[in-house]
PDB file of N, CA and C in Angstrom:
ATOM      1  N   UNK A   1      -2.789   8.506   6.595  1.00  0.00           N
ATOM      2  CA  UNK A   1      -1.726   8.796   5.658  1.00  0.00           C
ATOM      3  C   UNK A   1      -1.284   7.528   4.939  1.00  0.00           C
ATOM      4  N   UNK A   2      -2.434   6.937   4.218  1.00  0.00           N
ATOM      5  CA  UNK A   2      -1.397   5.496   3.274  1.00  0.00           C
ATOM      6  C   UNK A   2      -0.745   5.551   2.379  1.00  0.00           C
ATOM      7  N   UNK A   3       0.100   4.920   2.084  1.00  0.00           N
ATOM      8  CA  UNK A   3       0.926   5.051   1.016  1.00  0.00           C
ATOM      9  C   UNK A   3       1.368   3.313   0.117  1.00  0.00           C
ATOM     10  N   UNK A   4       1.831   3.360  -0.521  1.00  0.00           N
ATOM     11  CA  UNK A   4       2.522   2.504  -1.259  1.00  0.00           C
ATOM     12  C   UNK A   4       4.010   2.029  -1.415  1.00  0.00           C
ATOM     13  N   UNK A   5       4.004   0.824  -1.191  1.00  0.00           N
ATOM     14  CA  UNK A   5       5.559   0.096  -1.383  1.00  0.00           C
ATOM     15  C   UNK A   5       5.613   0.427  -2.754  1.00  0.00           C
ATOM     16  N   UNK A   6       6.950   0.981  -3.678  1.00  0.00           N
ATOM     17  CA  UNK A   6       7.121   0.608  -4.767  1.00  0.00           C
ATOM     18  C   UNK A   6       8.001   0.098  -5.679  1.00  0.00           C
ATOM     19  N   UNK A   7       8.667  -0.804  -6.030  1.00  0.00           N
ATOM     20  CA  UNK A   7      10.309  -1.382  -6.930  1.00  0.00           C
ATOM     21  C   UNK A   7      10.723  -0.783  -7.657  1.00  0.00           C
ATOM     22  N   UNK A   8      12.129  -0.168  -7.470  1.00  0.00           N
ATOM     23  CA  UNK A   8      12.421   0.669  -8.420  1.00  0.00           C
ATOM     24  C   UNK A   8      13.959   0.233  -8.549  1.00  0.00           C
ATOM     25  N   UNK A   9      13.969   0.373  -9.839  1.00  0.00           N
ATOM     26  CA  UNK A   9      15.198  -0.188 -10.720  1.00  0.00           C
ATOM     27  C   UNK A   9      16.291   0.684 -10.397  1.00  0.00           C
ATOM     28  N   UNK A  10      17.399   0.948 -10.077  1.00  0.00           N
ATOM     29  CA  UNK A  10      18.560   1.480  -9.911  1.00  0.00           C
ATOM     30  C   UNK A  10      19.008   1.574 -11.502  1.00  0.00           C
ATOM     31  N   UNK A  11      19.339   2.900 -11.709  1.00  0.00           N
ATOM     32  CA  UNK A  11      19.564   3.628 -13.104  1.00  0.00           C
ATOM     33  C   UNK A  11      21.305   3.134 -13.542  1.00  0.00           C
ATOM     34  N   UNK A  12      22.035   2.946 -12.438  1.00  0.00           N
ATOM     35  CA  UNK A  12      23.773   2.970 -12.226  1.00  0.00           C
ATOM     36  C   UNK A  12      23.450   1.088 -12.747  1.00  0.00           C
ATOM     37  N   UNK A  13      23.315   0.489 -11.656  1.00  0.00           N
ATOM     38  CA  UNK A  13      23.800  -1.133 -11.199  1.00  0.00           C
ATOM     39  C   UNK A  13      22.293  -1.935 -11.818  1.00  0.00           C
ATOM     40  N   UNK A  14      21.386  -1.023 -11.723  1.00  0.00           N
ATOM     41  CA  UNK A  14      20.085  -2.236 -12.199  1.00  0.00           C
ATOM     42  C   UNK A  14      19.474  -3.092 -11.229  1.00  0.00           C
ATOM     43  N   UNK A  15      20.273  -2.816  -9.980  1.00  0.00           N
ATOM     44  CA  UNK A  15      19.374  -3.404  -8.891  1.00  0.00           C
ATOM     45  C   UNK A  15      17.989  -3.314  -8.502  1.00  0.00           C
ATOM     46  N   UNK A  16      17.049  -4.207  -7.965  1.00  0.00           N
ATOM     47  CA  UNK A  16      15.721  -3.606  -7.874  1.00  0.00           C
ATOM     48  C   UNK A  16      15.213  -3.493  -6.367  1.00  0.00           C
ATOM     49  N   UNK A  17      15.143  -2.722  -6.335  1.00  0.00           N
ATOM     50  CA  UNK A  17      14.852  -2.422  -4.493  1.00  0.00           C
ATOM     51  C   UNK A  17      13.378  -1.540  -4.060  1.00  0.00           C
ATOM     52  N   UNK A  18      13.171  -2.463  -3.362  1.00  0.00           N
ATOM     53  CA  UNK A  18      11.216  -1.844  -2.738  1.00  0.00           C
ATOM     54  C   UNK A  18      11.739  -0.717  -1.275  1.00  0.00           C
ATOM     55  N   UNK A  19      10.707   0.397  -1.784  1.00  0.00           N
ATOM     56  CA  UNK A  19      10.783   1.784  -1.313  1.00  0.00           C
ATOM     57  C   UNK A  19       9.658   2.232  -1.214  1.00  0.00           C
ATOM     58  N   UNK A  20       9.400   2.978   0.062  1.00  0.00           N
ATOM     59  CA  UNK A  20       7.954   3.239   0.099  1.00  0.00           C
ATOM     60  C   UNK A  20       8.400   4.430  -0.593  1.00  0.00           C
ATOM     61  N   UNK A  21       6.686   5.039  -0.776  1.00  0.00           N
ATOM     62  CA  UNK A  21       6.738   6.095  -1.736  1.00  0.00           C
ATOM     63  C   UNK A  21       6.981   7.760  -1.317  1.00  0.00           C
ATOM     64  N   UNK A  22       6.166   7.502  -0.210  1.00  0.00           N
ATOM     65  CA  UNK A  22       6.530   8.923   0.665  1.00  0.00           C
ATOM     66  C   UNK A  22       8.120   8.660   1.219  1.00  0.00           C
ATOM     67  N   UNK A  23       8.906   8.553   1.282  1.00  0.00           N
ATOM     68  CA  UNK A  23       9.730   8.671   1.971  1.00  0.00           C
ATOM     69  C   UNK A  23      10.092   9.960   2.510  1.00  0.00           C
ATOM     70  N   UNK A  24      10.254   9.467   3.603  1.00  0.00           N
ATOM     71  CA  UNK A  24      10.785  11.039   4.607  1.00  0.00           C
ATOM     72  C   UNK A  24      12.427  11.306   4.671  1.00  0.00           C
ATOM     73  N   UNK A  25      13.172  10.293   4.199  1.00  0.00           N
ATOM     74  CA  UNK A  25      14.301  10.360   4.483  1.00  0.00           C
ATOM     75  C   UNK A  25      15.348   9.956   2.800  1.00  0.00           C
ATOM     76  N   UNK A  26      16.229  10.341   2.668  1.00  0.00           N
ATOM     77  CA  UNK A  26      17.056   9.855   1.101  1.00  0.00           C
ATOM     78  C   UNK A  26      17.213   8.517   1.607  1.00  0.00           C
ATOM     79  N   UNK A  27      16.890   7.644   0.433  1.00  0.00           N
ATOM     80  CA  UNK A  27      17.053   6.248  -0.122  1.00  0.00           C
ATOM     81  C   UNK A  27      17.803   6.039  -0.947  1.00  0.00           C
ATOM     82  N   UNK A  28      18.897   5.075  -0.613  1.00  0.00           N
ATOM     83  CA  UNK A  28      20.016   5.168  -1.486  1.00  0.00           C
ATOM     84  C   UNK A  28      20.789   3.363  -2.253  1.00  0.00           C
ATOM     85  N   UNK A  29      20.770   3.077  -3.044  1.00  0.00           N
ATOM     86  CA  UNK A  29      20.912   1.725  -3.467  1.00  0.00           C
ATOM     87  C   UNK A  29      21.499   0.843  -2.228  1.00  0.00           C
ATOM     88  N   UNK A  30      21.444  -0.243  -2.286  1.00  0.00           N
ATOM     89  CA  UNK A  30      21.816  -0.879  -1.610  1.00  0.00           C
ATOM     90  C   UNK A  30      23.241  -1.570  -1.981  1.00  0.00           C
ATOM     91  N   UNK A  31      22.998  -1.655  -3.455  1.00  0.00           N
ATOM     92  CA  UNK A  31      24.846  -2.036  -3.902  1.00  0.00           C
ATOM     93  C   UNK A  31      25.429  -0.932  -3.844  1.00  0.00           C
ATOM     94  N   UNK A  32      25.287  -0.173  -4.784  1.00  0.00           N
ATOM     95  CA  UNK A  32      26.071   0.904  -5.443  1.00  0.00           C
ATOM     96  C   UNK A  32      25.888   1.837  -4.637  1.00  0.00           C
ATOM     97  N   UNK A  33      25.059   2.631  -4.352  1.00  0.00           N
ATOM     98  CA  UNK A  33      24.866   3.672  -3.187  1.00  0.00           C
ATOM     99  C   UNK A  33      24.208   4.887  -4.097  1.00  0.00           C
ATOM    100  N   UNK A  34      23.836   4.462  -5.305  1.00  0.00           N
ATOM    101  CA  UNK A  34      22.909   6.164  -6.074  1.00  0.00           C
ATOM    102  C   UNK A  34      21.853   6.098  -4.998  1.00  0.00           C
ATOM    103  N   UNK A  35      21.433   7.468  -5.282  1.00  0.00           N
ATOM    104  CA  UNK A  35      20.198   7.735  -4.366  1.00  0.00           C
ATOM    105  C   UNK A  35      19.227   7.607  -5.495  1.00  0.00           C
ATOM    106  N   UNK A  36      18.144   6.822  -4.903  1.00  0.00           N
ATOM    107  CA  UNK A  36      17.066   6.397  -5.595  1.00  0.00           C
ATOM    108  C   UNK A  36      15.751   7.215  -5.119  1.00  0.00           C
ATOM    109  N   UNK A  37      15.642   7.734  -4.454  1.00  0.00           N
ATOM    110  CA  UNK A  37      14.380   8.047  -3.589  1.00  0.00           C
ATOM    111  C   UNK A  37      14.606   9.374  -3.089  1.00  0.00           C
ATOM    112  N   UNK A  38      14.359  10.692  -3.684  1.00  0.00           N
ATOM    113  CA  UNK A  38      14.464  12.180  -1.934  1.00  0.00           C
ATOM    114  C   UNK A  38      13.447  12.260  -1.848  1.00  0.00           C
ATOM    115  N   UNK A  39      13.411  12.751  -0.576  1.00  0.00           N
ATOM    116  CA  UNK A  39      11.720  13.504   0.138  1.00  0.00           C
ATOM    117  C   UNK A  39      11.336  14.717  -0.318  1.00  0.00           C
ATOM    118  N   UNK A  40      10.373  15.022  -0.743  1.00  0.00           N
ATOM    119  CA  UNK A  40       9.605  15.948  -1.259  1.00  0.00           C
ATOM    120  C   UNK A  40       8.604  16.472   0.029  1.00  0.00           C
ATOM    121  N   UNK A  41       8.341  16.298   0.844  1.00  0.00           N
ATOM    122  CA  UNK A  41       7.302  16.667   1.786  1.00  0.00           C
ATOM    123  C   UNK A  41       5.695  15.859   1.265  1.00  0.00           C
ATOM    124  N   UNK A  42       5.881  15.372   0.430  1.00  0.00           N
ATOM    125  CA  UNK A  42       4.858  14.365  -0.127  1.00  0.00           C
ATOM    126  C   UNK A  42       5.407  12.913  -0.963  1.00  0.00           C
ATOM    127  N   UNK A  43       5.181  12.987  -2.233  1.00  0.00           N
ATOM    128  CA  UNK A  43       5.382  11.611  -2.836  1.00  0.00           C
ATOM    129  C   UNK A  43       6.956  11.767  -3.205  1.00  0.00           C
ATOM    130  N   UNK A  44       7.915  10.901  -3.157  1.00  0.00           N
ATOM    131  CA  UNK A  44       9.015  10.914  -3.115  1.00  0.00           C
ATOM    132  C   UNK A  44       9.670  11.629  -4.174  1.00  0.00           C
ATOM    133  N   UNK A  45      10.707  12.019  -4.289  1.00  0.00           N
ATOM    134  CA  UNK A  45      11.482  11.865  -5.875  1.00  0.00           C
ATOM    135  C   UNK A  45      12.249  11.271  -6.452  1.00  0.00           C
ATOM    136  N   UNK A  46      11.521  10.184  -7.468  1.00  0.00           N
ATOM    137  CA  UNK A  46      12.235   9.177  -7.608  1.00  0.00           C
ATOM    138  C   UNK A  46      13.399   9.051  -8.897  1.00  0.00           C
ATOM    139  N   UNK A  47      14.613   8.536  -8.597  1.00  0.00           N
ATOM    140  CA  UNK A  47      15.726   8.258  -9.649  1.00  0.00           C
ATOM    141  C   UNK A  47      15.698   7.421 -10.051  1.00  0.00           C
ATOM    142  N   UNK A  48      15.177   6.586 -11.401  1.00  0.00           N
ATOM    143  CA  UNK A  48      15.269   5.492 -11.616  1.00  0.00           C
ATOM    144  C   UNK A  48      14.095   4.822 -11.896  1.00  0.00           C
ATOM    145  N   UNK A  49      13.293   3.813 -12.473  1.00  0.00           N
ATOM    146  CA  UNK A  49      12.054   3.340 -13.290  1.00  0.00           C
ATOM    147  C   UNK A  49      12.002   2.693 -11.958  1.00  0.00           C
ATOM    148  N   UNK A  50      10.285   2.959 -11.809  1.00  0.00           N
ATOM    149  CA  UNK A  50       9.011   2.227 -11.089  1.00  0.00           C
ATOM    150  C   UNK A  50       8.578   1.209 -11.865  1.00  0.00           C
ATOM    151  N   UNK A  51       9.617  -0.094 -11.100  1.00  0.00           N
ATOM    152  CA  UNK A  51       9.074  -1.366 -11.909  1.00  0.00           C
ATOM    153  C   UNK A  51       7.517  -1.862 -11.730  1.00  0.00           C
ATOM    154  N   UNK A  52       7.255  -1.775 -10.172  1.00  0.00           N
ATOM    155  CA  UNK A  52       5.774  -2.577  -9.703  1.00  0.00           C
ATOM    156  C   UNK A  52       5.433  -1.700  -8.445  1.00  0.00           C
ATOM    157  N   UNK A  53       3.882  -1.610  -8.350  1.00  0.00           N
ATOM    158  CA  UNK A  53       3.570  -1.161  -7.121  1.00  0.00           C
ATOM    159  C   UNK A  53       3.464  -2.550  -6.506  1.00  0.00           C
ATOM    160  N   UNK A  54       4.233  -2.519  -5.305  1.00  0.00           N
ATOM    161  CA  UNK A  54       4.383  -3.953  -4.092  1.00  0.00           C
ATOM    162  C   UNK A  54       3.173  -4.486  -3.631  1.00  0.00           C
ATOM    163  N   UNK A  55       2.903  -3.040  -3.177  1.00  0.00           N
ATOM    164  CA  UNK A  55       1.613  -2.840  -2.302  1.00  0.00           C
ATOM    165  C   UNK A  55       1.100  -1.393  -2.165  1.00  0.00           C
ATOM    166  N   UNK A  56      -0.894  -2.124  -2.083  1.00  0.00           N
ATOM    167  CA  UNK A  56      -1.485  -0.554  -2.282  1.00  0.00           C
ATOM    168  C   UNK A  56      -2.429  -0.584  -1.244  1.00  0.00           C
ATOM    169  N   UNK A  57      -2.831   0.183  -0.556  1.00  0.00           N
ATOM    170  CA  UNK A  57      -3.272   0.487   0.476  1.00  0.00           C
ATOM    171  C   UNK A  57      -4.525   1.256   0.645  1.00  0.00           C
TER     172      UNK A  57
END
């Protein structure tokens, strides 16, 4: 099951925070607290621009 780290820009504050892509669980900014990331049962759903893939696997 590999997946990918990916940076994604916070839509609210502009923060940039690395998130894997599957996530199983809500991901939520680290300043501000938008949720950036829900679980889909596969590739995440993401809020907010995919600056860089981190890492690919």
């Amino acid at each position: 099951m590999p997946g990918n780290f990916i940076q994604i820009t916070c839509p609210d504050c502009e923060n940039e925070q690395v998130v894997f892509e599957k996530a199983a669980s809500e991901v939520s900014c680290a300043v501000c607290g938008h949720t950036l990331a829900r679980p889909t049962g596969g590739l995440a759903a993401v809020e907010g621009e995919v600056t860089e893939v981190v890492e690919s696997r």
